[in-house]
PDB file of N, CA and C in Angstrom:
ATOM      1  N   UNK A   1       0.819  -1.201   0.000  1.00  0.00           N
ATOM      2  CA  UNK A   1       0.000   0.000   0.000  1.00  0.00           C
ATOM      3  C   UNK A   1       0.864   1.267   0.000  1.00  0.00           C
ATOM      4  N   UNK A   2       1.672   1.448   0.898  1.00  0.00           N
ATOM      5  CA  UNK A   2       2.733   2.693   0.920  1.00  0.00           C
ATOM      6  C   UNK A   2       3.991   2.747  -0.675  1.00  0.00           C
ATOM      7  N   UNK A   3       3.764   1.878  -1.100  1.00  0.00           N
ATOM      8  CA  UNK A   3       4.407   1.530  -2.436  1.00  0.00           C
ATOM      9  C   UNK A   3       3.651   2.133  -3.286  1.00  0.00           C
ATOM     10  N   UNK A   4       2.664   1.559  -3.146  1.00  0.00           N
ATOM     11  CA  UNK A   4       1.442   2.485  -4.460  1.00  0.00           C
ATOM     12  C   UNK A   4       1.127   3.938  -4.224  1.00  0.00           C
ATOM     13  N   UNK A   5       1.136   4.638  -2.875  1.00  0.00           N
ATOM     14  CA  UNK A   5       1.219   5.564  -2.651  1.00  0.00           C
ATOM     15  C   UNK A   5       2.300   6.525  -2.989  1.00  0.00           C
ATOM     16  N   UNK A   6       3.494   6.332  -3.176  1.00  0.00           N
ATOM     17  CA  UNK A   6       4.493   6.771  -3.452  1.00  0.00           C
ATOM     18  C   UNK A   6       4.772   7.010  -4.741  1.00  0.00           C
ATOM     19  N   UNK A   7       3.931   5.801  -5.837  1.00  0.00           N
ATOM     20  CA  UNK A   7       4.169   6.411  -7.230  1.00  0.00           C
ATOM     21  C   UNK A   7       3.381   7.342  -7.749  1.00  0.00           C
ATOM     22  N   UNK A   8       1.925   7.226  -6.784  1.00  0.00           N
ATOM     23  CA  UNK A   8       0.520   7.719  -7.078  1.00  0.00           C
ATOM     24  C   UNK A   8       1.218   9.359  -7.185  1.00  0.00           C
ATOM     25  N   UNK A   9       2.254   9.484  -6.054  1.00  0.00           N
ATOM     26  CA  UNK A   9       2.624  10.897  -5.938  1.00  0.00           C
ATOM     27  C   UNK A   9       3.445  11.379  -6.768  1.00  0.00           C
ATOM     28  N   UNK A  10       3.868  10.490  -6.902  1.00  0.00           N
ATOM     29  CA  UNK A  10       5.224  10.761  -8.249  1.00  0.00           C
ATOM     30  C   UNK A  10       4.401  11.067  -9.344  1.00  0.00           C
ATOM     31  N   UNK A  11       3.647  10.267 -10.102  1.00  0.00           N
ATOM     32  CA  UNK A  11       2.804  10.787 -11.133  1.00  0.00           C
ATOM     33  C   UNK A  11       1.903  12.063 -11.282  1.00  0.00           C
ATOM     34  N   UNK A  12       1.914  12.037  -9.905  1.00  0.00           N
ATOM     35  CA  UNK A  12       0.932  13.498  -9.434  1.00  0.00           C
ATOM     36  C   UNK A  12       1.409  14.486  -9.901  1.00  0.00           C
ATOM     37  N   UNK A  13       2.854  14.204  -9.096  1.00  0.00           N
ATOM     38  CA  UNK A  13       3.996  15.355  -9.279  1.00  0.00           C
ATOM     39  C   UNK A  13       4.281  15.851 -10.773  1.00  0.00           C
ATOM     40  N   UNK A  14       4.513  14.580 -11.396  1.00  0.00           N
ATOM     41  CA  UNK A  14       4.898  14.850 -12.496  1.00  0.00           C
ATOM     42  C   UNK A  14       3.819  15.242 -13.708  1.00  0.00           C
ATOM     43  N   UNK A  15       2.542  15.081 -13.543  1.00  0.00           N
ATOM     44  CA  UNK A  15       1.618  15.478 -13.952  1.00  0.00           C
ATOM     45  C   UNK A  15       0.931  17.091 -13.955  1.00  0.00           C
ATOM     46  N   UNK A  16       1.214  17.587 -12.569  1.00  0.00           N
ATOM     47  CA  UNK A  16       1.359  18.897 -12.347  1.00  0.00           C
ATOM     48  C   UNK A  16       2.915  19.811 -13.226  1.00  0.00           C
ATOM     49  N   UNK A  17       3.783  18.903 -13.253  1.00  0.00           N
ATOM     50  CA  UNK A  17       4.477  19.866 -13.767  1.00  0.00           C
ATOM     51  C   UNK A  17       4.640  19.893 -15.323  1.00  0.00           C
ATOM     52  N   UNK A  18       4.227  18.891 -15.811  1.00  0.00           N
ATOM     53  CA  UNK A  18       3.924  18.748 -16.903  1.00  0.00           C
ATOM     54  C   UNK A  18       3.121  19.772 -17.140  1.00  0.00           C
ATOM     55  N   UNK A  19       1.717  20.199 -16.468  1.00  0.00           N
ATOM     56  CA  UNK A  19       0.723  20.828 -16.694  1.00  0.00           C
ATOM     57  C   UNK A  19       1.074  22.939 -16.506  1.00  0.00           C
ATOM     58  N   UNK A  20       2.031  22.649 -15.346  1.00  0.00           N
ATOM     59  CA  UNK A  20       2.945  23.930 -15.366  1.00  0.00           C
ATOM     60  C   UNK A  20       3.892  24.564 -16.186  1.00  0.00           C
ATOM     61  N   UNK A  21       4.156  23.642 -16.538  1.00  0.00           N
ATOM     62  CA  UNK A  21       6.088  24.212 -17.460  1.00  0.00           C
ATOM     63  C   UNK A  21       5.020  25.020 -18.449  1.00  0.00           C
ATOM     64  N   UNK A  22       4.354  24.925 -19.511  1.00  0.00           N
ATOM     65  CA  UNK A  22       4.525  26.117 -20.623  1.00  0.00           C
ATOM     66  C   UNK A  22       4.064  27.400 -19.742  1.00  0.00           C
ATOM     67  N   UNK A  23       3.353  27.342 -19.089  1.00  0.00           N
ATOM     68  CA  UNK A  23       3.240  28.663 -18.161  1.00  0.00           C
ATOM     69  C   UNK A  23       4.089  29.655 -17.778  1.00  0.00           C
ATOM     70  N   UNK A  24       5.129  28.385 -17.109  1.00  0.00           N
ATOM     71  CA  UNK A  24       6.190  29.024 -16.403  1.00  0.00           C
ATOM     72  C   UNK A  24       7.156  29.565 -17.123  1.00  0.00           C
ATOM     73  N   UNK A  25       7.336  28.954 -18.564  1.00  0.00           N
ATOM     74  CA  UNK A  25       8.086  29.353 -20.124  1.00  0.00           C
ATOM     75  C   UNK A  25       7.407  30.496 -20.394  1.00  0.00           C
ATOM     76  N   UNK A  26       6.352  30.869 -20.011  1.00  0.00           N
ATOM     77  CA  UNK A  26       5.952  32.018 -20.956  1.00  0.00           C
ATOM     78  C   UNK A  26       6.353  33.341 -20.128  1.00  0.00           C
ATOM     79  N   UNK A  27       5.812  33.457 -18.818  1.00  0.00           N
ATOM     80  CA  UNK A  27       6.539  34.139 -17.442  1.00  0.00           C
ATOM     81  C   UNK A  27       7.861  34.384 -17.818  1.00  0.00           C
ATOM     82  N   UNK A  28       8.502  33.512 -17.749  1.00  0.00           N
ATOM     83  CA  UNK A  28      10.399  33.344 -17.172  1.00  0.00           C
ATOM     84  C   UNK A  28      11.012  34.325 -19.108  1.00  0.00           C
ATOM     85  N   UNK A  29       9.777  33.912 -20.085  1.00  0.00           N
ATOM     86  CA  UNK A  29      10.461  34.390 -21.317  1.00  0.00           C
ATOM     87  C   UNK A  29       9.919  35.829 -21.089  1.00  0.00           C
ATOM     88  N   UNK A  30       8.732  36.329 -20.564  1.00  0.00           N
ATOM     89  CA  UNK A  30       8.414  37.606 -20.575  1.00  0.00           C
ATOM     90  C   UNK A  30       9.124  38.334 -20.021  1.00  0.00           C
ATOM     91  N   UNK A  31       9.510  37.668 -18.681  1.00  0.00           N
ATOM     92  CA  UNK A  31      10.650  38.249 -18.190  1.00  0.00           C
ATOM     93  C   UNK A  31      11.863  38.394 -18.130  1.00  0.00           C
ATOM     94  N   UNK A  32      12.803  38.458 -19.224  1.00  0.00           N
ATOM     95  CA  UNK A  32      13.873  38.302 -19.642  1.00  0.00           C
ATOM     96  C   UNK A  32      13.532  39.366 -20.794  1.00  0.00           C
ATOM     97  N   UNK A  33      12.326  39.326 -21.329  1.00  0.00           N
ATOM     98  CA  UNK A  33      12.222  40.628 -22.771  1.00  0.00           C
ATOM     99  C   UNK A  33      12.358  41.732 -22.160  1.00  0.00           C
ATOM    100  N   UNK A  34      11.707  41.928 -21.027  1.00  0.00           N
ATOM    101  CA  UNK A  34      11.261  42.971 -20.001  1.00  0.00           C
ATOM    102  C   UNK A  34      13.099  43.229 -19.134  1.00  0.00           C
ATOM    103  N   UNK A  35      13.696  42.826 -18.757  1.00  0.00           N
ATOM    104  CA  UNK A  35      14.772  43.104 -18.286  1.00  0.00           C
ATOM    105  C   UNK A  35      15.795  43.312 -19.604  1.00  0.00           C
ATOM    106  N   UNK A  36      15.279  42.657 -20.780  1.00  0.00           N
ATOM    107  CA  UNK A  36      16.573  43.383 -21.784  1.00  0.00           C
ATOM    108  C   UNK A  36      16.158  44.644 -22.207  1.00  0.00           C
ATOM    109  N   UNK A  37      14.896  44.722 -22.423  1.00  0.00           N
ATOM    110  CA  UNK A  37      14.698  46.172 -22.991  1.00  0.00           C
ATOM    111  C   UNK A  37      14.605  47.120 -21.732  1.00  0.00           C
ATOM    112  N   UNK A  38      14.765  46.994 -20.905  1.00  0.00           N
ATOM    113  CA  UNK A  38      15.259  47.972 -19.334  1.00  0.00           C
ATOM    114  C   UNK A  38      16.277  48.499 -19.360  1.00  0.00           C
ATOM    115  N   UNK A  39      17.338  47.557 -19.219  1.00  0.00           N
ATOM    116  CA  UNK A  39      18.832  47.558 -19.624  1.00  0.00           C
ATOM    117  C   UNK A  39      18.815  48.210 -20.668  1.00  0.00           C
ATOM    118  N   UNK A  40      18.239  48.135 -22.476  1.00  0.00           N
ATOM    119  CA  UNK A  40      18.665  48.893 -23.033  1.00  0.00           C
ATOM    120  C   UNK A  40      18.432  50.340 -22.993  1.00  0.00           C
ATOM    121  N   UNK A  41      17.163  50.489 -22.277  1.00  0.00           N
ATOM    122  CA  UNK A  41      16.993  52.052 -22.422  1.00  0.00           C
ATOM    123  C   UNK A  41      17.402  52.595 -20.899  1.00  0.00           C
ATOM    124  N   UNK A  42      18.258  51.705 -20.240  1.00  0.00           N
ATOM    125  CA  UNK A  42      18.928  52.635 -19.024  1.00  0.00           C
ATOM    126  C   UNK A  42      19.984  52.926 -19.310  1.00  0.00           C
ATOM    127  N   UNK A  43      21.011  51.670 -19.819  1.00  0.00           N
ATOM    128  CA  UNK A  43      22.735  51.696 -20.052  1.00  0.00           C
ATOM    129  C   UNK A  43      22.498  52.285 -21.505  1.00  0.00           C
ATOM    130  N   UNK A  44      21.543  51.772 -22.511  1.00  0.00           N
ATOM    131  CA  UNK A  44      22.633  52.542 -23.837  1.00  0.00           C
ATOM    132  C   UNK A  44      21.369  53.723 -24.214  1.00  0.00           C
ATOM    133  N   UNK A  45      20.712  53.340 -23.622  1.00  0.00           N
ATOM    134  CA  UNK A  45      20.255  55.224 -24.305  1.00  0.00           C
ATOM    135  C   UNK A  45      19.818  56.165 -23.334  1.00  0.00           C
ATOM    136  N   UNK A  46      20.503  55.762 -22.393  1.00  0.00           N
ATOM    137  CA  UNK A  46      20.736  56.818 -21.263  1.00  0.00           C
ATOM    138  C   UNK A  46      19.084  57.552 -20.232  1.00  0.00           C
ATOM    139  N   UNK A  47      18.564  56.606 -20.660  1.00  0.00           N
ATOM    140  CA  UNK A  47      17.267  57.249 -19.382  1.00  0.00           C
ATOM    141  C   UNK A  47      17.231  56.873 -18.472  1.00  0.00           C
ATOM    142  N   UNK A  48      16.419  57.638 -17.248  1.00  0.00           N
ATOM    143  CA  UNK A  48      16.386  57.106 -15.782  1.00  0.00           C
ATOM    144  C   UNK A  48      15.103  56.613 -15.455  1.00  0.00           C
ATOM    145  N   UNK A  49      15.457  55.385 -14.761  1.00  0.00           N
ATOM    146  CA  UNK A  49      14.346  55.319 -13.996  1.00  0.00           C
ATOM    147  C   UNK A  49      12.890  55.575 -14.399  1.00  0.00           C
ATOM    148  N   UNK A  50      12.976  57.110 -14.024  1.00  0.00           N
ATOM    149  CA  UNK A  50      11.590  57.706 -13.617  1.00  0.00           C
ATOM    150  C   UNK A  50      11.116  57.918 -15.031  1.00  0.00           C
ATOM    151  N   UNK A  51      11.919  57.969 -15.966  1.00  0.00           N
ATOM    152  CA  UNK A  51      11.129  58.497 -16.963  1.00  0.00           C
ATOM    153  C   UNK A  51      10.779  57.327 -17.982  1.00  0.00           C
ATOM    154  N   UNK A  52      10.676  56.403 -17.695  1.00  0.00           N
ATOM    155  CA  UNK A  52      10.133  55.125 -17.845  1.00  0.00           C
ATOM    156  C   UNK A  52       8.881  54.629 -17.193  1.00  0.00           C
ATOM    157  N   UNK A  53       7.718  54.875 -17.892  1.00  0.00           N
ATOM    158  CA  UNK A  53       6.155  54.719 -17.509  1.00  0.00           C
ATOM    159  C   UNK A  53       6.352  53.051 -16.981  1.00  0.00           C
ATOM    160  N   UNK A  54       6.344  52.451 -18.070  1.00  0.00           N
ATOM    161  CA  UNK A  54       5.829  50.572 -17.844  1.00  0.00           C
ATOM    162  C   UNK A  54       6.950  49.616 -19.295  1.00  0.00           C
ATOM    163  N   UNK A  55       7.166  48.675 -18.465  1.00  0.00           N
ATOM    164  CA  UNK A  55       7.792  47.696 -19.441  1.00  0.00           C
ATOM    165  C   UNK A  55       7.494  46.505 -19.394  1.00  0.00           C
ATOM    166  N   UNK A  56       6.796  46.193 -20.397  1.00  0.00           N
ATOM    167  CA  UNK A  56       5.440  44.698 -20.345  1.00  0.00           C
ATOM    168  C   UNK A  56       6.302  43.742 -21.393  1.00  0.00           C
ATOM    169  N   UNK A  57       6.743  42.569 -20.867  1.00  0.00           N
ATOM    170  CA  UNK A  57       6.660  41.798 -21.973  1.00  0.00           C
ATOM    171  C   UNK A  57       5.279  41.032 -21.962  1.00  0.00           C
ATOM    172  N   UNK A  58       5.557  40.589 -23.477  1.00  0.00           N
ATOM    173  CA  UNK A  58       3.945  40.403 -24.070  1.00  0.00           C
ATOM    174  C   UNK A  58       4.062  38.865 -24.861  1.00  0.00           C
ATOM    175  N   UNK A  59       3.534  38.182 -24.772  1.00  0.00           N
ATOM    176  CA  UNK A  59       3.453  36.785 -25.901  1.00  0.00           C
ATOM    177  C   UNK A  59       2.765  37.036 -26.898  1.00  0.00           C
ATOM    178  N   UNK A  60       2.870  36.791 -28.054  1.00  0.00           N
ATOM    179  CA  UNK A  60       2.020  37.133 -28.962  1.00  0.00           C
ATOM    180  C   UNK A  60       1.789  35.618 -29.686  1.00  0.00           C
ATOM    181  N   UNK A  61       1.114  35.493 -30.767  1.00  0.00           N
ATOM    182  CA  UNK A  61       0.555  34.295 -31.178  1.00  0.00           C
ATOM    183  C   UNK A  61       1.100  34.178 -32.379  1.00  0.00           C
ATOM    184  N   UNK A  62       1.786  35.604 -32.925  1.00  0.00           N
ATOM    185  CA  UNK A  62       2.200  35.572 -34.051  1.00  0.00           C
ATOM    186  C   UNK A  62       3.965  35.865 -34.000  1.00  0.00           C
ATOM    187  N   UNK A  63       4.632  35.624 -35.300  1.00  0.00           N
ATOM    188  CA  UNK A  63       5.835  36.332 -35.408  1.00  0.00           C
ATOM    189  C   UNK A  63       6.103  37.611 -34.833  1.00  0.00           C
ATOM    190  N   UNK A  64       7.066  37.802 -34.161  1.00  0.00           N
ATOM    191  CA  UNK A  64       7.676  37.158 -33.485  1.00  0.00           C
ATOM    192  C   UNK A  64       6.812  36.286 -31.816  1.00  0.00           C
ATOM    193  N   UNK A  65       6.817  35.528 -31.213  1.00  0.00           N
ATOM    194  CA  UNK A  65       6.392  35.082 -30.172  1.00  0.00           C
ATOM    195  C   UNK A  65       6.816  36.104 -29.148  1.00  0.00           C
ATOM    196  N   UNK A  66       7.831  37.009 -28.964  1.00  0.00           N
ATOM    197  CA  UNK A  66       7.900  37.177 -27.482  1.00  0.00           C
ATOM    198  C   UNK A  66       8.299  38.644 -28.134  1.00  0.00           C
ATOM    199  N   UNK A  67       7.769  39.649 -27.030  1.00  0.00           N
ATOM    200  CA  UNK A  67       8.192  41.329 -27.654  1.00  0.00           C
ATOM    201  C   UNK A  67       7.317  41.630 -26.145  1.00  0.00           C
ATOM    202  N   UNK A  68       7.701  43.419 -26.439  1.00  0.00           N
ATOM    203  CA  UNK A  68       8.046  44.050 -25.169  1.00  0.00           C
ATOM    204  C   UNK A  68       6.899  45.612 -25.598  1.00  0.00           C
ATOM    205  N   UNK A  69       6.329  46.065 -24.358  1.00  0.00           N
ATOM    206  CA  UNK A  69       5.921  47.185 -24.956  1.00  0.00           C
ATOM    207  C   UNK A  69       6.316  47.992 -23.843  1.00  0.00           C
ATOM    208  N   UNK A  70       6.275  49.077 -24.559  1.00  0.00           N
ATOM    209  CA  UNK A  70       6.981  50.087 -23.333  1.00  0.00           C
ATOM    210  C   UNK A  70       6.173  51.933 -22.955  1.00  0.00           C
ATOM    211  N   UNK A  71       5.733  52.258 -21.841  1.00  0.00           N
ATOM    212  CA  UNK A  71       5.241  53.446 -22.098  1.00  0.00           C
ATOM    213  C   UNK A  71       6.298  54.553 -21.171  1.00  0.00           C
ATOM    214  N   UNK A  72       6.606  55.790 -21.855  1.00  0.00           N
ATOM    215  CA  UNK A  72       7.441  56.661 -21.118  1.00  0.00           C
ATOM    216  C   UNK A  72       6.255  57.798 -20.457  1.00  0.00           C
ATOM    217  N   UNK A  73       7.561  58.280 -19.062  1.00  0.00           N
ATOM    218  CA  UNK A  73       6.286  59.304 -18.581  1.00  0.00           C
ATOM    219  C   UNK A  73       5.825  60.537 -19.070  1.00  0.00           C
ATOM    220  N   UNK A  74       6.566  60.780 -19.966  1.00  0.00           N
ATOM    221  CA  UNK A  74       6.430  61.979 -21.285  1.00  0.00           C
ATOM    222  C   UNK A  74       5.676  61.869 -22.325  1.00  0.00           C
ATOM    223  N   UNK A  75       5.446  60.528 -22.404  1.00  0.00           N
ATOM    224  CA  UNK A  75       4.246  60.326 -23.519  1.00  0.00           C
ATOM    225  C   UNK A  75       2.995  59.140 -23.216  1.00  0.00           C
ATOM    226  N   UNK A  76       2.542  59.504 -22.146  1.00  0.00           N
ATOM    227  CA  UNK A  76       1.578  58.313 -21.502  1.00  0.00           C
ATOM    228  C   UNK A  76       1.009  57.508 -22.402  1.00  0.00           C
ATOM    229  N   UNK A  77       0.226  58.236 -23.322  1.00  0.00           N
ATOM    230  CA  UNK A  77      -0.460  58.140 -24.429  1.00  0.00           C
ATOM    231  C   UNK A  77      -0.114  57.195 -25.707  1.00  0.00           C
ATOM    232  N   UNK A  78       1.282  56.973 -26.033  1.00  0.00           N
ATOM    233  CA  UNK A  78       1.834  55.910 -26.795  1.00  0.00           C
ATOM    234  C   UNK A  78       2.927  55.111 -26.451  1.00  0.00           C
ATOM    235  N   UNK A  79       2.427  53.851 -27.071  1.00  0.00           N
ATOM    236  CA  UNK A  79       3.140  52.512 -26.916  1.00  0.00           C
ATOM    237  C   UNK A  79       4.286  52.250 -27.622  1.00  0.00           C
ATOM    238  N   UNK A  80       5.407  51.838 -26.907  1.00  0.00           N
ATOM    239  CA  UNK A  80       6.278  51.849 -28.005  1.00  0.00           C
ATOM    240  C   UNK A  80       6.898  50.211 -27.876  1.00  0.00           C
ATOM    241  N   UNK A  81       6.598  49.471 -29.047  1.00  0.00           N
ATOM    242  CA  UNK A  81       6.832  48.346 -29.471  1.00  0.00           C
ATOM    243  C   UNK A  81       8.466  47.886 -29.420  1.00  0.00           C
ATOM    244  N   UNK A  82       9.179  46.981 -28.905  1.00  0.00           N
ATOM    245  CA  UNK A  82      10.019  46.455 -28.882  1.00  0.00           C
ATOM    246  C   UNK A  82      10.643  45.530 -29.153  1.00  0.00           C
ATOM    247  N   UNK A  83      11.359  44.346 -29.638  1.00  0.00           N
ATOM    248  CA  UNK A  83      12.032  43.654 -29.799  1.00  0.00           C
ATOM    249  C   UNK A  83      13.289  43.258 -29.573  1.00  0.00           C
ATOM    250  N   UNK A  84      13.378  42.269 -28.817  1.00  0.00           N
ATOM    251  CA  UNK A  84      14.538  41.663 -27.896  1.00  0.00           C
ATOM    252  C   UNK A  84      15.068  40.794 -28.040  1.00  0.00           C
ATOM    253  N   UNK A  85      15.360  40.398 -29.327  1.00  0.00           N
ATOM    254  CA  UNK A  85      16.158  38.539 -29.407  1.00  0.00           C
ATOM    255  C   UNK A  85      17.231  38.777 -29.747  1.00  0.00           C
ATOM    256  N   UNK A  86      18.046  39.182 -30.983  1.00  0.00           N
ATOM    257  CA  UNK A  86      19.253  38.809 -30.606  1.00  0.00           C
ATOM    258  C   UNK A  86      20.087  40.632 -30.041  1.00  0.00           C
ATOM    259  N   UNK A  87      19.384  41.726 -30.573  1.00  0.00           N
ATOM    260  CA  UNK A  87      19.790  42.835 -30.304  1.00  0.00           C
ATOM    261  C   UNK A  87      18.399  43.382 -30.187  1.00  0.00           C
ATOM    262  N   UNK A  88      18.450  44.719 -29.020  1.00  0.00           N
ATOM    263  CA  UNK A  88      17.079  45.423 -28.990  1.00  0.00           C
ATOM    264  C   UNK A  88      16.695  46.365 -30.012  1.00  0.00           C
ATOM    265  N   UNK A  89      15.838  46.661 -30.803  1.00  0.00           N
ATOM    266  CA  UNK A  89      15.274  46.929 -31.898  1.00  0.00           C
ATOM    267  C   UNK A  89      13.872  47.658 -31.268  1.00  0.00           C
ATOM    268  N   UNK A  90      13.662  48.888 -31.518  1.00  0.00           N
ATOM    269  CA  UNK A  90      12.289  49.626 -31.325  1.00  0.00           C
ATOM    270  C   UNK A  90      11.820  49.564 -33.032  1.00  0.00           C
ATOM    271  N   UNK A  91      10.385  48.777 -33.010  1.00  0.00           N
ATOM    272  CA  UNK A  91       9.982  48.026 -33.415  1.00  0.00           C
ATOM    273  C   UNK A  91       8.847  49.158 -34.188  1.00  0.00           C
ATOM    274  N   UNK A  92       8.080  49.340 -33.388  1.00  0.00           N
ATOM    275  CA  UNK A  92       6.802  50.231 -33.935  1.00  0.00           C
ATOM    276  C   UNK A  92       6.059  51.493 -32.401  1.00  0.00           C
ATOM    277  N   UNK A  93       4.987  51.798 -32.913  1.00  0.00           N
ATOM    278  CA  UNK A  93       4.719  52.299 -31.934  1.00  0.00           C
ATOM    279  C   UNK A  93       2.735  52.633 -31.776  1.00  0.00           C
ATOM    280  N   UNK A  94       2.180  52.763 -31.195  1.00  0.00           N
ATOM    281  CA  UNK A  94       0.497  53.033 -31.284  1.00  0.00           C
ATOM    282  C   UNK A  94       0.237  53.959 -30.672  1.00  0.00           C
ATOM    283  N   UNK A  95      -0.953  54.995 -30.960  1.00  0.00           N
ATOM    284  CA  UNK A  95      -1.811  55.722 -29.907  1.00  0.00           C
ATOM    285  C   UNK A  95      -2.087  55.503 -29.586  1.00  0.00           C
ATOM    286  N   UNK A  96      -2.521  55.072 -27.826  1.00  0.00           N
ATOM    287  CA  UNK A  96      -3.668  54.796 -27.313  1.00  0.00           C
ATOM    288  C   UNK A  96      -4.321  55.473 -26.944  1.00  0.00           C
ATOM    289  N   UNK A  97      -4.101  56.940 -26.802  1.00  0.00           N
ATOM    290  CA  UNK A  97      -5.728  57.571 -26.467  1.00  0.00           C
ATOM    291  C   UNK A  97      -6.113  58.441 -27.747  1.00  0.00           C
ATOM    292  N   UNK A  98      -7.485  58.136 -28.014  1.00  0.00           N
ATOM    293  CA  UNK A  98      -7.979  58.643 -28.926  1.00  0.00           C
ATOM    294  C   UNK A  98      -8.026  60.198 -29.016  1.00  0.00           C
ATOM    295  N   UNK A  99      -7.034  61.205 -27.817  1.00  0.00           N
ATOM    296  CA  UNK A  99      -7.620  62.544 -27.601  1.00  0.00           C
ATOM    297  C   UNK A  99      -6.247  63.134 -28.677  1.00  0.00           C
ATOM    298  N   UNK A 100      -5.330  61.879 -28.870  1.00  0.00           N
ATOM    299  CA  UNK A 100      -4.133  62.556 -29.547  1.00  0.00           C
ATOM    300  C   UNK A 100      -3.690  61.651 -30.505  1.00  0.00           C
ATOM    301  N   UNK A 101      -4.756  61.748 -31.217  1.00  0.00           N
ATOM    302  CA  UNK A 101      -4.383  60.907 -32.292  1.00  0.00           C
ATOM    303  C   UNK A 101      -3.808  61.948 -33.528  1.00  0.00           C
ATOM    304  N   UNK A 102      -3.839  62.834 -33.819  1.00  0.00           N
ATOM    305  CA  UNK A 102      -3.121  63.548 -34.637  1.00  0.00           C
ATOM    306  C   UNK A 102      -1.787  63.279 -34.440  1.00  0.00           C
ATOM    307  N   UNK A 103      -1.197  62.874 -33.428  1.00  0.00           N
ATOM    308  CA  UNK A 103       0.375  62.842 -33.828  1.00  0.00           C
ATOM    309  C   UNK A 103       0.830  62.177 -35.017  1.00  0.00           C
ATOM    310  N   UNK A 104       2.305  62.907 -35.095  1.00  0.00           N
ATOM    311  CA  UNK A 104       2.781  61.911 -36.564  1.00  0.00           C
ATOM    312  C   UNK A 104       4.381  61.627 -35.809  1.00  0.00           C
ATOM    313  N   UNK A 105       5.034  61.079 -36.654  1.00  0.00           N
ATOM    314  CA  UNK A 105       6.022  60.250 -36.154  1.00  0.00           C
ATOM    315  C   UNK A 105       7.211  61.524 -35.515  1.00  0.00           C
ATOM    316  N   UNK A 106       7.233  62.801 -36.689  1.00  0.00           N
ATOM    317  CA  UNK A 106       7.849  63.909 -35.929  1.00  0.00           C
ATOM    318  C   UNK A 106       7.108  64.148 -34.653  1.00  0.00           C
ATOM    319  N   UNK A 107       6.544  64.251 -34.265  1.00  0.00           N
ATOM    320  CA  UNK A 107       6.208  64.812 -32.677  1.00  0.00           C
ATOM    321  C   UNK A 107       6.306  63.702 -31.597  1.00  0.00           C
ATOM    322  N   UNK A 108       6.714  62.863 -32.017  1.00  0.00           N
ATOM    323  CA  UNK A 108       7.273  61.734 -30.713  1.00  0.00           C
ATOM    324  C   UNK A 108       8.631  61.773 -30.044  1.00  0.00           C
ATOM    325  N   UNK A 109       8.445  62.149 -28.758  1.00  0.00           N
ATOM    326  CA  UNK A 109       9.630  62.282 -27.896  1.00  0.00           C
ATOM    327  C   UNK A 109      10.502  60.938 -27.878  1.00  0.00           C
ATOM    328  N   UNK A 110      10.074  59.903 -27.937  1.00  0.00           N
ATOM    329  CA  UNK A 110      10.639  58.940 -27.287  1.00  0.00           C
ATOM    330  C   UNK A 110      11.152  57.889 -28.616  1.00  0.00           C
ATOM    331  N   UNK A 111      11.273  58.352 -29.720  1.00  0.00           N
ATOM    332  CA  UNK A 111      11.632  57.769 -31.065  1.00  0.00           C
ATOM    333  C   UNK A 111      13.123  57.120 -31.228  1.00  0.00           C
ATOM    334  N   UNK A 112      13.334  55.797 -31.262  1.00  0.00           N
ATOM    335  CA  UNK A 112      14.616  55.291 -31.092  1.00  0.00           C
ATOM    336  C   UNK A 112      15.742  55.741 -32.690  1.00  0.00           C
ATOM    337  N   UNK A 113      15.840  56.265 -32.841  1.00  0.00           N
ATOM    338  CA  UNK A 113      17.104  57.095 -33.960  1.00  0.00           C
ATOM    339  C   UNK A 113      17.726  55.125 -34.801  1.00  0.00           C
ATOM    340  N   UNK A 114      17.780  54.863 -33.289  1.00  0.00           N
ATOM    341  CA  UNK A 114      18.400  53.367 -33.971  1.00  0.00           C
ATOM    342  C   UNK A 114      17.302  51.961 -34.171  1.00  0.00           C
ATOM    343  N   UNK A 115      16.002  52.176 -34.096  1.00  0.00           N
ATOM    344  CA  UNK A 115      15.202  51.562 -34.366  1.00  0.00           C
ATOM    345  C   UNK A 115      14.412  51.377 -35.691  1.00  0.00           C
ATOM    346  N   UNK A 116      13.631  50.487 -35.582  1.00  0.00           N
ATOM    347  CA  UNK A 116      13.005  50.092 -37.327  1.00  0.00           C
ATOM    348  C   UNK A 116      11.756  50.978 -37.787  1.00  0.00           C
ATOM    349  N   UNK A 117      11.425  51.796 -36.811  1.00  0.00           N
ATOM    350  CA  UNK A 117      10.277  52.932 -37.843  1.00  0.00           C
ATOM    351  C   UNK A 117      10.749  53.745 -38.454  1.00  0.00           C
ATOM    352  N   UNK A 118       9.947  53.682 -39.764  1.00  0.00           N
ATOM    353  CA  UNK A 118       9.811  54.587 -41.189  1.00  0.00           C
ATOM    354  C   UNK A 118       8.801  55.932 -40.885  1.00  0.00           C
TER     355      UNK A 118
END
C-alpha cells in the first residue's frame, strides 16, 4: 500500500508539472524581454528610472512570439513596441488615447534614432 502511494505521488507530481512548465516558459520568457529592454533604455540610451512609464513583456501568437511594450512618462499616451532577441530593436509604436491621435512620427519624444520605424 505505501508503495502504491508513493508512485501515485510521483505521477501526481509529475503530472502537475507537466501541466505547469509552458506557463512558467511564458513568465520566465516575458521576463527576460522585459529586463533586456530595461537595460537597453537605461545603459545605452541613457534614461532614468523615472522616466520610464511601464515595461510589459507580451506573448504574442504571431511572429515574433515574445516582444516588449513600453510606455514613457512623457508620452503616456503611446506605446512603443520592442524587440529583444538577438539585439534590442524599437519596433513600432500606437496611440492609445484617442484625444491625440493627430500625432505623426515627428512629434514623438521617445523615437529610437536606432530603431526600425519609417
Amino acid at each position: 500500500m505505501q508503495k502504491i502511494r508513493k508512485i501515485s505521488l510521483i505521477v501526481s507530481i509529475l503530472i502537475l508539472i507537466i501541466i505547469l512548465l509552458p506557463f512558467i516558459y511564458l513568465e520566465v520568457n516575458k521576463n527576460i524581454y522585459e529586463n533586456k529592454v530595461t537595460n537597453y533604455l537605461l545603459e545605452e540610451m541613457g534614461y532614468d528610472k523615472g522616466e520610464i512609464g511601464s515595461v510589459e513583456g507580451v506573448y504574442g501568437f504571431k511572429m515574433p512570439e515574445f516582444y516588449t511594450i513600453v510606455t514613457f512618462e512623457d508620452e503616456p499616451y503611446v506605446e512603443y513596441t520592442y524587440f529583444a532577441h538577438n539585439t534590442v530593436l524599437q519596433f513600432g509604436y500606437e496611440i492609445i488615447d484617442k484625444e491625440h491621435d493627430g500625432i505623426t512620427k515627428e512629434d514623438l519624444k521617445n523615437l529610437d534614432p536606432n530603431g526600425l520605424i519609417d
